[in-house]
Every structure is written in C-alpha cells, then in structure tokens.
C-alpha atoms as a PDB file:
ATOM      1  CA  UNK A   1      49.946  52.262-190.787  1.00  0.00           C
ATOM      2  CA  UNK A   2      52.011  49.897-188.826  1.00  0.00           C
ATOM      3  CA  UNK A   3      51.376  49.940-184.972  1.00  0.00           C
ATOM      4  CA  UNK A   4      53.603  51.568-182.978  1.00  0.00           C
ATOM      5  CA  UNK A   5      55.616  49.254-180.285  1.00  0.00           C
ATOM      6  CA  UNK A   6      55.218  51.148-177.472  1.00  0.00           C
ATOM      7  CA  UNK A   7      51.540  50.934-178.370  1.00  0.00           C
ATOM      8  CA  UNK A   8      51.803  46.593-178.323  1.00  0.00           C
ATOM      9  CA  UNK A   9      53.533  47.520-174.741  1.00  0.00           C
ATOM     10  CA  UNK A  10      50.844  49.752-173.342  1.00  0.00           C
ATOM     11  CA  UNK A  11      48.337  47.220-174.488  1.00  0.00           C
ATOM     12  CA  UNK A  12      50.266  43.779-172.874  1.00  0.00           C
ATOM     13  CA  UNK A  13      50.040  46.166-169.618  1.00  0.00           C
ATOM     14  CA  UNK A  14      46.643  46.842-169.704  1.00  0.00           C
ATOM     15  CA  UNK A  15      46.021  43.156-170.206  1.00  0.00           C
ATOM     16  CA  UNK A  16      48.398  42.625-167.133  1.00  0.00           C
ATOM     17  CA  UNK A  17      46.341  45.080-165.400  1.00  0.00           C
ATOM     18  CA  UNK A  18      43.044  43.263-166.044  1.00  0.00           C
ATOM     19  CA  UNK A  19      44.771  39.629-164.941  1.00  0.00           C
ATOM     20  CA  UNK A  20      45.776  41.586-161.622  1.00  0.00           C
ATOM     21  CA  UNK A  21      42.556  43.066-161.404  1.00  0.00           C
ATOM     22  CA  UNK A  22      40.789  39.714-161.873  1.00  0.00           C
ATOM     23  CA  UNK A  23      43.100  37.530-159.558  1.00  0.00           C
ATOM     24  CA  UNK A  24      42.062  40.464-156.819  1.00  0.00           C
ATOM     25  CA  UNK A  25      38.170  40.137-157.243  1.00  0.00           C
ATOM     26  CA  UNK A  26      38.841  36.404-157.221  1.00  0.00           C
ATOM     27  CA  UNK A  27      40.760  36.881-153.958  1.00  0.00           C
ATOM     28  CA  UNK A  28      38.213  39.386-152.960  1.00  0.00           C
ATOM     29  CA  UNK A  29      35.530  36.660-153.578  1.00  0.00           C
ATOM     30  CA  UNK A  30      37.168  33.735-151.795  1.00  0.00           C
ATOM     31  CA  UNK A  31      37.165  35.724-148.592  1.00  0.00           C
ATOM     32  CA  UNK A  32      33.556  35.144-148.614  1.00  0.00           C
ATOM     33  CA  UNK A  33      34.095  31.116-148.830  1.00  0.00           C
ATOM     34  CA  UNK A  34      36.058  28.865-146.576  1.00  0.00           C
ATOM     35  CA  UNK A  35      39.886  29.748-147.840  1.00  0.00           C
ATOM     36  CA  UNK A  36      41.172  26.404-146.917  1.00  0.00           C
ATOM     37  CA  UNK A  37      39.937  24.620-149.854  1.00  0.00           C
ATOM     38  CA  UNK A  38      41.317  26.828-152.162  1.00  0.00           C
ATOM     39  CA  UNK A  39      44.739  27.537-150.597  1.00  0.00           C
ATOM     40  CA  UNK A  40      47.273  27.016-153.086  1.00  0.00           C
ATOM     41  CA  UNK A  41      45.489  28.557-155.774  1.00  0.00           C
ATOM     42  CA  UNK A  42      44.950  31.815-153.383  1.00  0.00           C
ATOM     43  CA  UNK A  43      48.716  31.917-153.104  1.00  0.00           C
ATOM     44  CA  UNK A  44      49.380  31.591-156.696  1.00  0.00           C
ATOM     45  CA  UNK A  45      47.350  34.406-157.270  1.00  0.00           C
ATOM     46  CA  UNK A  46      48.599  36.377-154.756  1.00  0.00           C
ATOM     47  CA  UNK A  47      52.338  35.822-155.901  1.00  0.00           C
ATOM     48  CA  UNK A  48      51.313  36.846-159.492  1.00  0.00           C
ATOM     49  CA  UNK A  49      49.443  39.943-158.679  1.00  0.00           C
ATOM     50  CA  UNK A  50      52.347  40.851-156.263  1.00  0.00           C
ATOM     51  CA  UNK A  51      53.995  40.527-159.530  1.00  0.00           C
ATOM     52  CA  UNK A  52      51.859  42.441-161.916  1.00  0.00           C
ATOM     53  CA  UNK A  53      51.423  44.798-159.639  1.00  0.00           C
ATOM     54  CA  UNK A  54      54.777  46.516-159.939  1.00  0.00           C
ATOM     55  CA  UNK A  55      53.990  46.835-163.523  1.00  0.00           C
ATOM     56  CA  UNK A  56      50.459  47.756-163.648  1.00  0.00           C
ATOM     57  CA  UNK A  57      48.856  49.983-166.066  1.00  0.00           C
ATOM     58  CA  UNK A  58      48.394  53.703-166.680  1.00  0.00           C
ATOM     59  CA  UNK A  59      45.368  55.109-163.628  1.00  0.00           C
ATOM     60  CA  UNK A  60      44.749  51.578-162.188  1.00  0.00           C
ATOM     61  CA  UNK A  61      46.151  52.692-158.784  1.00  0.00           C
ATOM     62  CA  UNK A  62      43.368  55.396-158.922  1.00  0.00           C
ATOM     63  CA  UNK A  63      40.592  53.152-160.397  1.00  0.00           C
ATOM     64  CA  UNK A  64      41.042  50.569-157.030  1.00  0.00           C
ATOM     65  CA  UNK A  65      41.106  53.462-154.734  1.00  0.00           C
ATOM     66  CA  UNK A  66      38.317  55.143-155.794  1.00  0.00           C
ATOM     67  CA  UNK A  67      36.249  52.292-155.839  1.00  0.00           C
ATOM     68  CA  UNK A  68      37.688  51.972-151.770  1.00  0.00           C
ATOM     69  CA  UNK A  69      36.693  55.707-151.621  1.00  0.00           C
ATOM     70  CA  UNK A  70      33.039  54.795-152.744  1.00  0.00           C
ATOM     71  CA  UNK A  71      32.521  52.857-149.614  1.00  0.00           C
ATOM     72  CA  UNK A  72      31.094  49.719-151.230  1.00  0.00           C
ATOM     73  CA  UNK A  73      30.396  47.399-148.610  1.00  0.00           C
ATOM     74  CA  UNK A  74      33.687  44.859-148.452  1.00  0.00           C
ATOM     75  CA  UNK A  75      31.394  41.811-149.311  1.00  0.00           C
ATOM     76  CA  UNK A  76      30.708  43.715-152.707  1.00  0.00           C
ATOM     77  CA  UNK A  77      34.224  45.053-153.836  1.00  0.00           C
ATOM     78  CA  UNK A  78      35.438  42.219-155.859  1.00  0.00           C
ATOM     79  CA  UNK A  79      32.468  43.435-158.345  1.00  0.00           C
ATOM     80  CA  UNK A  80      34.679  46.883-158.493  1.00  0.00           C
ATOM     81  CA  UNK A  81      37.896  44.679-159.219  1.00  0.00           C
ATOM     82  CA  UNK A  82      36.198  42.703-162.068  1.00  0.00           C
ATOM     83  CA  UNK A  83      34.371  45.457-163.516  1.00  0.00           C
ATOM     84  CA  UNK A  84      37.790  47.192-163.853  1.00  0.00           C
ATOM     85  CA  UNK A  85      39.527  43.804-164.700  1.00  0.00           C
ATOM     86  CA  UNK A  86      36.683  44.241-167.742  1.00  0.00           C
ATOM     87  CA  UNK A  87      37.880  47.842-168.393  1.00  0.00           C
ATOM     88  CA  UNK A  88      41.385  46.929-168.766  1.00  0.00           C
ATOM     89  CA  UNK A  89      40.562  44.291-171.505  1.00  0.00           C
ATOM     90  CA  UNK A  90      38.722  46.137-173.258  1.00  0.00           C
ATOM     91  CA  UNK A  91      41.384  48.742-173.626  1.00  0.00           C
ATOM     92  CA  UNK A  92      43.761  46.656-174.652  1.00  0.00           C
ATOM     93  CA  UNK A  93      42.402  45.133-176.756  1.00  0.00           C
ATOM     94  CA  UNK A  94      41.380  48.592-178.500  1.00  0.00           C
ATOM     95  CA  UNK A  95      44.955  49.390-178.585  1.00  0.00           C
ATOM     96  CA  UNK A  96      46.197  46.471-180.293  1.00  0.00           C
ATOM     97  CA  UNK A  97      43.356  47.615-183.254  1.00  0.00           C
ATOM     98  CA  UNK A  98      44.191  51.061-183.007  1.00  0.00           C
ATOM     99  CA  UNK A  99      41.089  52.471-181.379  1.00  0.00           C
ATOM    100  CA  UNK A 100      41.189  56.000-180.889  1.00  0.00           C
ATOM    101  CA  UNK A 101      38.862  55.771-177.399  1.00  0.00           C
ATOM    102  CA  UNK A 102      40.697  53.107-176.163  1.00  0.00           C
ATOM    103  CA  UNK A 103      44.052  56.109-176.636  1.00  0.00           C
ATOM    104  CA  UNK A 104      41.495  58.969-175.282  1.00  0.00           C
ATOM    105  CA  UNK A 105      40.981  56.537-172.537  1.00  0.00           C
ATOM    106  CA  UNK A 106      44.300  55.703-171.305  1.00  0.00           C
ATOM    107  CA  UNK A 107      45.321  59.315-171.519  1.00  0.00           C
ATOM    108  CA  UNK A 108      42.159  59.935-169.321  1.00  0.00           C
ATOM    109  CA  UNK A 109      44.064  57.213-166.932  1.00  0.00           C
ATOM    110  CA  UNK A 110      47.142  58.216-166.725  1.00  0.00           C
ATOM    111  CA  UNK A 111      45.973  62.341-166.146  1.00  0.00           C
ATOM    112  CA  UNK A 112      43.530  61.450-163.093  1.00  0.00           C
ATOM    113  CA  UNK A 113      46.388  59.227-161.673  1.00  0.00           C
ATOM    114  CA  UNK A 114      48.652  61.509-161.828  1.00  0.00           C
ATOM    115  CA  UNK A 115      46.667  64.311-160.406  1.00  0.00           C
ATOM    116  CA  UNK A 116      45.541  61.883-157.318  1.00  0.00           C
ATOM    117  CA  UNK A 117      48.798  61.051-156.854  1.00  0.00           C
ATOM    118  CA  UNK A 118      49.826  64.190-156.595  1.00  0.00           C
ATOM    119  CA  UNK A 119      47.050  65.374-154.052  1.00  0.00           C
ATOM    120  CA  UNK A 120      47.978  62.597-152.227  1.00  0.00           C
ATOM    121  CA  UNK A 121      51.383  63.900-151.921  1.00  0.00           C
ATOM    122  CA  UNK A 122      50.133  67.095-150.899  1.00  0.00           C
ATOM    123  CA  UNK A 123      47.013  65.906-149.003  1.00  0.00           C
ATOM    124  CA  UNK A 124      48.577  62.969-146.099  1.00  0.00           C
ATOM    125  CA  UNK A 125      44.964  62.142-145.114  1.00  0.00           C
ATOM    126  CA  UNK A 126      44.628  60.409-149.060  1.00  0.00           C
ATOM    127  CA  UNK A 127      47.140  58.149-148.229  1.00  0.00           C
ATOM    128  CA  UNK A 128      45.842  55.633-150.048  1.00  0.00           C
ATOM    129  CA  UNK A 129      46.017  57.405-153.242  1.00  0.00           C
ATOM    130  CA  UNK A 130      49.893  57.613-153.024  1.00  0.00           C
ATOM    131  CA  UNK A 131      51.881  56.013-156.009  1.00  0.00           C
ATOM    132  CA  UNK A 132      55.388  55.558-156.108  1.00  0.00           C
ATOM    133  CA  UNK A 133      57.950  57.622-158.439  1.00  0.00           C
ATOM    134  CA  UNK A 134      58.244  54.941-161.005  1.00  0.00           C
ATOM    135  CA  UNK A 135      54.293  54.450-161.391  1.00  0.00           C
ATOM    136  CA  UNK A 136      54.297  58.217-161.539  1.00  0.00           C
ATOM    137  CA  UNK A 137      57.283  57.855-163.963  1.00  0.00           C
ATOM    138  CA  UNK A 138      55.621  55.344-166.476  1.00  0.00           C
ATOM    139  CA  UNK A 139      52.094  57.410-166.079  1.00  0.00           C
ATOM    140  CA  UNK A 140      54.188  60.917-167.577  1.00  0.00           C
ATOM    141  CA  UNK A 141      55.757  58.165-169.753  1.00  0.00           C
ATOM    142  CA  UNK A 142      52.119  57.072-171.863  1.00  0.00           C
ATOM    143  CA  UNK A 143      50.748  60.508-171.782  1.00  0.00           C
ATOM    144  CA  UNK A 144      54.168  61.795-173.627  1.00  0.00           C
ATOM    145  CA  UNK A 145      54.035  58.799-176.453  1.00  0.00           C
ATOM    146  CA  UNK A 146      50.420  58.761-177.015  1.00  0.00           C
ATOM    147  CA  UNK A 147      50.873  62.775-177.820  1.00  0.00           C
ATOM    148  CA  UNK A 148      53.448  61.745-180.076  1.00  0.00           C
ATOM    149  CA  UNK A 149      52.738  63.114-183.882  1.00  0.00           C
ATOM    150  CA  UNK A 150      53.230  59.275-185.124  1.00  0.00           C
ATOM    151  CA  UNK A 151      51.068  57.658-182.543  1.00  0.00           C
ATOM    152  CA  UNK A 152      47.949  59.864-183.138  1.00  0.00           C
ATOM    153  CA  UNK A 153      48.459  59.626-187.048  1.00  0.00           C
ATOM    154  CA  UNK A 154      48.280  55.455-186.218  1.00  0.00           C
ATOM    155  CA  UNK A 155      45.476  55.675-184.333  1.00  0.00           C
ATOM    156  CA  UNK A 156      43.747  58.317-186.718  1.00  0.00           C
ATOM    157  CA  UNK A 157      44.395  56.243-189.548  1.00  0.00           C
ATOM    158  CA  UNK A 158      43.134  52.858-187.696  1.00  0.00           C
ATOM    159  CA  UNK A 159      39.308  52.158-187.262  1.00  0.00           C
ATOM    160  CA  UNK A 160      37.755  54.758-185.272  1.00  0.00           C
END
C-alpha cells in the first residue's frame, strides 16, 4: 500500500524535531567551551531551531521538559537533547517504511504531551510544561490521522 501523505509530513517533522534537538545539545555543549570561537555558527543554529521550533514534532515539548524535570546536572543535558535528537530519527525514519512502533510511538507522543500540557494548564507551578494552542492543535491533529482506518491498514500492511 502506498504511504499516506500526512504520514511523509509527520515523518519530515520528526526529522525537523531531531535537527532542533541536535542544534540544542550542540548549543548545550558549546556552553561548556569558549563561545567566541564558534560565534556565527551558534547563531545559525540558534536562528534555525527558533525556526523548527514552531513546527516541532508530536511530545517533543514534553520529552525536553522532562529531561529538565530529571534534574540532570546542566553540564550533562545536551546528552538528553541528543539522545532525543536520536529518538526523533529513528521515528522518522520508521514512518517513512511504515513501521508500526514508530506509529505506536508517536501516538505515545502526542497522548503524554497532551496530557502535560494540560496539567500544566491546570497546575501553574508546571509552567514549563505549557504548550501553546497550535502545538496542542497539531498534537490532537496526529493522534486523529494515525487512528484513521487507512493509516493503520498502511502501516499493518508495511513491515512490522
């Protein structure tokens, strides 16, 4: 069976998601080393995960704060940001084949971000866990077109 579009979509975000997630432990990293010599590329990076950002994918809001929630020390937390830069690939790429887990996972995602965001809502000491309407919006979004009839016959018919 053909692959859906909105399936090629969700995938190009969660590779957006691991580029943002990278450029951050990358940042996260070269506040541990003398910042002047690598100026310009810091505000490159900045600029495109400022970008990406906006558009990132389903539960990586919740991912990066729970990893803040964890209290790794700050000299340690761009492991957090590649290990989820790592996650983010990896689902991807499983989408573009068709992986069932890599579906499982992102609807896995999407519920805990919604439900965080919505404690945070409810909750103002978690703050942090707030997420804006639209992220909200796109989160309801994925969970309603990976439930889709012709989206779980694609993925039960690709390689499992």
């Amino acid at each position: 069976m053909e692959r859906p579009r909105g399936v090629t979509l969700l995938a190009v975000l969660s590779f957006l998601t691991a580029l943002n997630a990278l450029l951050a432990g990358i940042l996260l990293l070269a506040g541990l080393v003398d910042l002047r010599a690598i100026s310009f590329l810091l505000q490159i990076a900045t600029l495109v995960m400022y970008l990406f950002g906006m558009i990132a994918g389903c539960g990586s809001h919740a991912l990066g704060a729970l990893a803040l929630m964890l209290q790794i020390p700050p000299n340690q937390f761009f492991i957090a940001e590649f290990l989820i830069a790592v996650l983010y690939a990896a689902i991807g790429f499983g989408l573009l084949k068709l992986q069932n887990w890599a579906r499982w996972l992102v609807i896995a995602l999407c519920i805990l971000e919604v439900i965080l965001a919505v404690v945070a809502y409810a909750v103002p000491r978690f703050l942090l866990l707030r997420l804006g309407i639209l992220g909200m919006a796109m989160d309801v979004a994925a969970l309603i077109f990976l439930f889709q009839p012709k989206v779980k016959e694609a993925f039960e018919g690709g390689a499992n």
